[in-house]
Protein backbone atom coordinates (compact mmCIF):
# COMPACT_ATOMS: atom_id res chain seq x y z
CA UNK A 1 -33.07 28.79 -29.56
CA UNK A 2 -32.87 25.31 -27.36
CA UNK A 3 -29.92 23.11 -28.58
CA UNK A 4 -31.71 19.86 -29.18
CA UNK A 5 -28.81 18.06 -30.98
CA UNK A 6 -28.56 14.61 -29.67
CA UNK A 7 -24.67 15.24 -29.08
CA UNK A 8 -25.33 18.38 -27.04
CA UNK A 9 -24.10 18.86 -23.17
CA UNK A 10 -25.51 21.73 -22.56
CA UNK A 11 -26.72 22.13 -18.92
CA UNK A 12 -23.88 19.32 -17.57
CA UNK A 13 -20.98 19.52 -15.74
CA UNK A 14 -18.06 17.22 -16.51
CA UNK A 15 -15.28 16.31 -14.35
CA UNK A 16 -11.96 15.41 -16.75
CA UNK A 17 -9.70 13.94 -13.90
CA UNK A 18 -6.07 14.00 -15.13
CA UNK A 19 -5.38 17.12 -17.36
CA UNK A 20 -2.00 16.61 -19.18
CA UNK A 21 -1.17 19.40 -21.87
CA UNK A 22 -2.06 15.63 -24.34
CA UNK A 23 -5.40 13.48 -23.62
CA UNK A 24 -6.70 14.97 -20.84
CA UNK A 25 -6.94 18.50 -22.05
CA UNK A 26 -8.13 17.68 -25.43
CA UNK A 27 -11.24 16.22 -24.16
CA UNK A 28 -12.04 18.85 -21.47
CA UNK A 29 -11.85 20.95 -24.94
CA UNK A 30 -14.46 19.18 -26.60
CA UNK A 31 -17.13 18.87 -23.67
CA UNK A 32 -16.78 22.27 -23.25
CA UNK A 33 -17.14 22.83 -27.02
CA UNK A 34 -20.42 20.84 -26.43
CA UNK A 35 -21.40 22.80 -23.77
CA UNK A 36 -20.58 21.28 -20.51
CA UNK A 37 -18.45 23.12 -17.77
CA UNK A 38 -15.85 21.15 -17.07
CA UNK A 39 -13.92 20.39 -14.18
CA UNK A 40 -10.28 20.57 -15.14
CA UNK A 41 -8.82 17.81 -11.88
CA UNK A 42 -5.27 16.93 -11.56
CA UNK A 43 -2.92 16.36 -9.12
CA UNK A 44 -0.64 19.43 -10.24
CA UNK A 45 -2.52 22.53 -9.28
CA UNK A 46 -0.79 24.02 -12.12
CA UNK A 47 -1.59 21.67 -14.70
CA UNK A 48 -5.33 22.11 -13.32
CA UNK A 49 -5.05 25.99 -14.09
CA UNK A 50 -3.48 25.29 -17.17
CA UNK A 51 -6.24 23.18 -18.63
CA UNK A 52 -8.79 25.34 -17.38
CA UNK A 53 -7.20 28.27 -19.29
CA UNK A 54 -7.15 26.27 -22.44
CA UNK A 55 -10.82 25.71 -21.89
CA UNK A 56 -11.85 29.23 -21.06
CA UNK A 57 -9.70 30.59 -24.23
CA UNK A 58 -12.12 28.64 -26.51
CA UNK A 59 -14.89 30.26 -24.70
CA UNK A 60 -15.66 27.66 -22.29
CA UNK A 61 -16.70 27.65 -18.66
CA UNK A 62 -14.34 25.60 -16.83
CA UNK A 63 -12.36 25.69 -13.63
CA UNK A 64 -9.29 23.91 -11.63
CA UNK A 65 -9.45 21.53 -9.25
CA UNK A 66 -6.14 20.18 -7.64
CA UNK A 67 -6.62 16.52 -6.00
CA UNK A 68 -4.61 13.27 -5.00
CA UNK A 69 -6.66 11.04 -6.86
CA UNK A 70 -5.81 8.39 -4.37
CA UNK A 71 -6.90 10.17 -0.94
CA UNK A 72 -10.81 9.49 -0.49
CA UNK A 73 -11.25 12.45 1.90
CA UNK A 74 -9.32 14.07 -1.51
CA UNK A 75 -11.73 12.85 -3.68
CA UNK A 76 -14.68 13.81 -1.45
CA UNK A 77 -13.08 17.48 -1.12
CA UNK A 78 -12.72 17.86 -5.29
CA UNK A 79 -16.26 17.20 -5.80
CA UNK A 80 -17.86 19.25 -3.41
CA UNK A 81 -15.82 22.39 -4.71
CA UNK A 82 -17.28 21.47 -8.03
CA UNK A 83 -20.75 20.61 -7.18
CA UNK A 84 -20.33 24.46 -5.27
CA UNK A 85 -19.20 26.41 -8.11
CA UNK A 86 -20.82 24.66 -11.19
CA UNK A 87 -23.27 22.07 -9.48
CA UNK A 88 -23.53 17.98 -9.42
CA UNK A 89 -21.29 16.51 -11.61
CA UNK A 90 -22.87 13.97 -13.95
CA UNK A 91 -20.24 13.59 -16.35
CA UNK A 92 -16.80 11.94 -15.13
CA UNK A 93 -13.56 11.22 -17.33
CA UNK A 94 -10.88 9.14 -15.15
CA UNK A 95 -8.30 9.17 -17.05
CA UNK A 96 -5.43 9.65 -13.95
CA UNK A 97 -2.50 8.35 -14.78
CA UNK A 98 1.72 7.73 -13.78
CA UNK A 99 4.06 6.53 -16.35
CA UNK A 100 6.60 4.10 -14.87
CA UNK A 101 7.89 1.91 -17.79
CA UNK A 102 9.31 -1.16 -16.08
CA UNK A 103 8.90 -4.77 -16.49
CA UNK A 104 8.22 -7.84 -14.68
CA UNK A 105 11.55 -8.17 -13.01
CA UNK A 106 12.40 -4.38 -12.50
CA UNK A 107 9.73 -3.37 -10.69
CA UNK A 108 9.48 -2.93 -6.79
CA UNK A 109 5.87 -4.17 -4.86
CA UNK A 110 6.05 -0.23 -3.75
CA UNK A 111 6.38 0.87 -7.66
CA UNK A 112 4.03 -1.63 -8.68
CA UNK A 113 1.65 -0.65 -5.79
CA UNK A 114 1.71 3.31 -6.43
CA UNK A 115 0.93 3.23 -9.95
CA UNK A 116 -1.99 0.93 -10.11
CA UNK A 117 -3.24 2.87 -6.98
CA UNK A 118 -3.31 6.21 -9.01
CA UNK A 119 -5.05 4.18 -11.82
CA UNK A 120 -7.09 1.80 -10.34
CA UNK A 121 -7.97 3.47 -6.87
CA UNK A 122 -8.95 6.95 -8.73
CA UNK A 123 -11.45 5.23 -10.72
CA UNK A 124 -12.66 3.83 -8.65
CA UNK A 125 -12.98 6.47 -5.74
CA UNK A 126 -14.39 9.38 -8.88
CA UNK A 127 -16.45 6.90 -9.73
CA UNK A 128 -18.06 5.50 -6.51
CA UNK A 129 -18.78 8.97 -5.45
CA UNK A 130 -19.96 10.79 -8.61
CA UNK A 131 -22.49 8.03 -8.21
CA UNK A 132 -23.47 7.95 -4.73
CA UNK A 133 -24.41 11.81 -5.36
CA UNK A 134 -26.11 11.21 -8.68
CA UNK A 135 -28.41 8.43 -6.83
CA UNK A 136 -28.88 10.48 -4.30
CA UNK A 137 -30.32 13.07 -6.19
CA UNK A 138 -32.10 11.04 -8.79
CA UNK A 139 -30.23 11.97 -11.83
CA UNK A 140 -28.90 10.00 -14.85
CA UNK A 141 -25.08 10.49 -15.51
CA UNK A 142 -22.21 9.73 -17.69
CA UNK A 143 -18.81 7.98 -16.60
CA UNK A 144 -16.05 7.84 -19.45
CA UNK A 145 -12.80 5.85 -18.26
CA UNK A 146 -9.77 5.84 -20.02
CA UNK A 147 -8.10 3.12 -21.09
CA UNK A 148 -5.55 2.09 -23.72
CA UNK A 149 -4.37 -0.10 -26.26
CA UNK A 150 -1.98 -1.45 -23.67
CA UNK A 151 -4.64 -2.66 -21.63
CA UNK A 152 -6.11 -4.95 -24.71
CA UNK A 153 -2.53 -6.16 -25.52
CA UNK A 154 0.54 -7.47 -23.53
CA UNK A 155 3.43 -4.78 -23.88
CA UNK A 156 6.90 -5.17 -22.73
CA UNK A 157 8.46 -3.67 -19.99
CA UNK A 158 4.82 -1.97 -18.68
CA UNK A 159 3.91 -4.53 -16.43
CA UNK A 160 1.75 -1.96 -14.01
CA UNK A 161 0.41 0.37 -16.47
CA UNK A 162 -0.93 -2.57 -18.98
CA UNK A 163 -2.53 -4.14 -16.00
CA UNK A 164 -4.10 -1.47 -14.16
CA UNK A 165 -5.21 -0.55 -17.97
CA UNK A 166 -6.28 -4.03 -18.44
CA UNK A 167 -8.54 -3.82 -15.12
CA UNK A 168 -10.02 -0.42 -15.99
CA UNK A 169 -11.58 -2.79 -18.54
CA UNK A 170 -13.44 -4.84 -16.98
CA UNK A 171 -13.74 -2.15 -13.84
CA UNK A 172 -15.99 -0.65 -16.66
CA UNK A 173 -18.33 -3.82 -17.20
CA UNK A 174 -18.62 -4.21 -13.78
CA UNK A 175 -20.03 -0.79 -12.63
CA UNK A 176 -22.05 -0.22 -15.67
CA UNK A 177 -24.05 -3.50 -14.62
CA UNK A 178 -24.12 -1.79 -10.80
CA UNK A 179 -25.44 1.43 -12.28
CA UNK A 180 -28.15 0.26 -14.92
CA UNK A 181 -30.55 0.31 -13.13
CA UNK A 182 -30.08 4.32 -12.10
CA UNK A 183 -29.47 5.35 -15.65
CA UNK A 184 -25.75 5.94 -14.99
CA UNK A 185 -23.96 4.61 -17.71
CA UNK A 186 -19.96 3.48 -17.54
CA UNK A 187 -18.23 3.17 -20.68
CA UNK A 188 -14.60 3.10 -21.81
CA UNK A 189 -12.29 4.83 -24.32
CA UNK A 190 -9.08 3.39 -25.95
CA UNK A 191 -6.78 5.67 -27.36
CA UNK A 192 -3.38 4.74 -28.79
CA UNK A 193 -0.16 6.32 -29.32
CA UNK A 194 -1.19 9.82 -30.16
CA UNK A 195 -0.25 12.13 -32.83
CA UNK A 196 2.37 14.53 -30.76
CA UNK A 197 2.13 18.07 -32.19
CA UNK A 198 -1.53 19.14 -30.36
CA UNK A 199 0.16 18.43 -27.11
CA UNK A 200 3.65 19.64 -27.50
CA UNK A 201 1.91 23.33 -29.10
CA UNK A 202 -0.28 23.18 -25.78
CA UNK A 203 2.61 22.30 -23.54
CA UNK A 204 5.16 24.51 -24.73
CA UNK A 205 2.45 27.45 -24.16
CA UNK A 206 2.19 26.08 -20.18
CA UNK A 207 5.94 26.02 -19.92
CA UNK A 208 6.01 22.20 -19.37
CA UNK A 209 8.93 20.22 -21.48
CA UNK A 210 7.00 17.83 -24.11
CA UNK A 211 8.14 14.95 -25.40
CA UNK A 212 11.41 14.72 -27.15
CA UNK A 213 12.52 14.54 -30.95
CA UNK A 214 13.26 11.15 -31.09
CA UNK A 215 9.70 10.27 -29.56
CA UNK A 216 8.10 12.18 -31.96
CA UNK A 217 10.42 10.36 -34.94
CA UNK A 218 9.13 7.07 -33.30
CA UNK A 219 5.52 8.45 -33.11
CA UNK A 220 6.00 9.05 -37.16
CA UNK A 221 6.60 5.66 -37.47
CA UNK A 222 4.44 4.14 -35.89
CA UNK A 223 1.75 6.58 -37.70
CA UNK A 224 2.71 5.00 -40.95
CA UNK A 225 1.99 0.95 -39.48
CA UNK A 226 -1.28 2.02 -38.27
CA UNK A 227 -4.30 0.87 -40.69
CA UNK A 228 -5.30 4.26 -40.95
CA UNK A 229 -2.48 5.60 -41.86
CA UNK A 230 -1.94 8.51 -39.16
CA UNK A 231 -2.66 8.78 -35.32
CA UNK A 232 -5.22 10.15 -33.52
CA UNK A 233 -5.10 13.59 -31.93
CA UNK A 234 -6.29 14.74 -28.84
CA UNK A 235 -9.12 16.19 -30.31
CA UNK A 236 -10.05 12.84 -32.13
CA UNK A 237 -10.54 11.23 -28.50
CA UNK A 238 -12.44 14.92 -27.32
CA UNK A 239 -14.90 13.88 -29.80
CA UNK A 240 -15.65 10.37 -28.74
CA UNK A 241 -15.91 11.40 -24.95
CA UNK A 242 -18.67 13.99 -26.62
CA UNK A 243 -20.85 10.91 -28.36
CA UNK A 244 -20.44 8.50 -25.32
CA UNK A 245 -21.73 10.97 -22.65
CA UNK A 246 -24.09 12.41 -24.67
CA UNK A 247 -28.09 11.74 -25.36
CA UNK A 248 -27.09 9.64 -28.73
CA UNK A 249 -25.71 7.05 -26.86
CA UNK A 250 -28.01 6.79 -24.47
CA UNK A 251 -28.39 2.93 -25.05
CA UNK A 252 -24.86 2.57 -24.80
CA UNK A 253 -23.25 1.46 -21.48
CA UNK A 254 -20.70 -1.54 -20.34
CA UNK A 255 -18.53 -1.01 -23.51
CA UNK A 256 -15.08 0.15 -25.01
CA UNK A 257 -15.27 2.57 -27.83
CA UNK A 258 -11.45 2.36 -29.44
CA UNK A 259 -10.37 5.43 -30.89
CA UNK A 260 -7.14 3.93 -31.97
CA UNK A 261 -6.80 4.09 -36.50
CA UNK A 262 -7.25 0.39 -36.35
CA UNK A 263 -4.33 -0.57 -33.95
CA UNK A 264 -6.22 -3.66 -31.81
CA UNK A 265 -8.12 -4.86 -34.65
CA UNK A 266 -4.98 -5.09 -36.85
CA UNK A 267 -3.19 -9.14 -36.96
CA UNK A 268 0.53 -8.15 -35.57
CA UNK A 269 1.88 -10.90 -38.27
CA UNK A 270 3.45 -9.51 -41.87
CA UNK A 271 1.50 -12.11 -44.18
CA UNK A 272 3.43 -12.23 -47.78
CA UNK A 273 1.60 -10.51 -50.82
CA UNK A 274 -0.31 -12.74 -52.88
CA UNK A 275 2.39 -14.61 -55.46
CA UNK A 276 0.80 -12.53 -58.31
C-alpha cells in the first residue's frame, strides 16, 4: 500500500551533516523512521559509521560519509558519493558544528575564524550545492539548518558560536527567498539545551566519553526553569526536521521552527507573585 501521509519521506534521501552521538543522530533517526535514507556526514569517519549504525539498527537505510565541511572540493566529493549510492539528495540538515566557549576578549582572530568557518562556510557550501544539483535536475527539495537558542539571545563567553548561530538565521531568510522560486525551501530549527540521557546511552555504546555529571546536574536544572518543565530530547528535534521537510509543510519556507519548551519566548526577569 502507497504511504500517502503528508509527513512521509519515503522515496528521499537526506543528508544530516554533523552526526554527534546528541542532535545530529537523533534526527538522522527520525528521517529514516519516515522513510528517507539518510546520509550520516561528519567530519569523524567514525562518528559517520557510528550514526549510520544507529540508523540501520532501527531498520533504516543509511550510510557514512566522512567530510571537512569547510573544503568545497570536500563538499563536492560527499555529495557525489551520496547521489552514487542512494541518488540526489533533496533533503539537507547542516547542523556542523565546533564548541569553543570563549568570550569577547579570549578569543584569537584564528579561533574566532575556524569556528564560524565550520558553521557558517558548511552551510553554506551543503547548501549552495545541494541546490545547484536540485535545479539542475528540476526537483523540489528540503534544507533544514540548525540553529540555537544562542543564536536568538546574547550568551556569555560564546562570542563565535552565538554569532555564527545568529547568522545561520538570517543565512536561512536569505536563501529561502533565492530558492522560491525552484520549490526549494530553507527553514531553520532551534533547539536548546537538551535533555542528556538519549545521547550519553548512544555515546557510551560508540565508545565516545559523554558529557560529565556535573553537566548533566546543570542540565536538571535548567530542565526545571524551562516553561515546559523538562528539555527536549534528541528525538523531540528528529520529529520537527520530519514536519519541516516533509509534504505538510510545503507552504512553509524562510522560517525558524523553535523546538526549545518555551526557552526564547520566556521574559528572563523573576516578576513577584501577585500580593494576594
Amino acid at each position: 500500500m502507497t504511504d500517502t501521509s503528508p509527513f512521509s519521506l519515503a522515496g528521499s534521501v537526506a543528508a544530516v551533516v554533523g552526526t554527534s552521538a546528541n542532535i545530529g543522530t537523533g534526527i538522522a533517526l527520525g528521517l529514516a523512521a519516515a522513510g528517507a535514507r539518510v546520509a550520516c556526514v561528519d567530519k569523524d569517519s567514525g562518528v559517520a559509521k557510528h550514526a549510520a549504525g544507529e540508523v540501520q539498527g532501527a531498520g533504516g537505510q543509511a550510510m557514512a560519509v566522512a567530510c571537512d565541511v569547510t573544503s568545497e572540493p570536500g563538499v563536492i566529493q560527499a555529495l557525489a558519493a551520496v547521489r552514487a549510492e542512494f541518488g540526489l539528495v533533496d533533503v539537507l540538515v547542516n547542523g556542523p558544528v565546533v564548541y569553543l566557549e570563549k568570550g569577547l576578549r579570549q578569543m584569537s582572530l584564528a579561533e574566532w575564524r575556524g569556528q564560524l568557518s565550520v558553521l557558517l562556510d558548511g552551510a553554506f557550501l551543503f547548501t549552495k550545492h545541494v541546490a545547484e544539483a536540485l535545479i539542475e535536475a528540476g526537483r523540489p527539495g528540503s534544507v533544514i539548518n540548525l540553529v540555537s537558542t544562542a543564536g536568538h539571545q546574547g550568551e556569555p563567553g560564546n562570542i563565535g558560536y552565538t554569532t555564527a548561530k545568529g547568522g545561520i538565521l538570517n543565512m536561512t531568510r536569505a536563501a529561502a527567498m533565492d530558492l522560491a522560486p525552484f520549490g526549494i525551501r530553507v527553514n531553520s530549527l532551534t533547539p536548546t539545551a537538551t535533555d542528556p540521557r538519549e545521547g550519553v546511552e548512544r555515546g557510551r555504546r560508540w565508545g565516545v566519553t559523554g558529557v560529565t555529571d556535573a553537566h548533566v546536574a546543570a542540565l536538571d536544572i535548567a530542565a526545571s526553569q524551562v516553561p515546559l518543565g523538562a528539555l527536549p530530547t534528541p528525538s523531540d528535534y528528529g520529529h520537527a526536521a520530519v514536519f519541516l521537510a516533509s509534504p505538510a509543510a510545503r507552504m512553509i519556507t524562510g522560517t525558524d521552527l523553535r523546538v526549545d519548551a518555551g526557552s526564547v519566548a520566556k521574559y528572563w526577569r523573576v516578576k513577584p507573585g501577585d500580593p494576594a
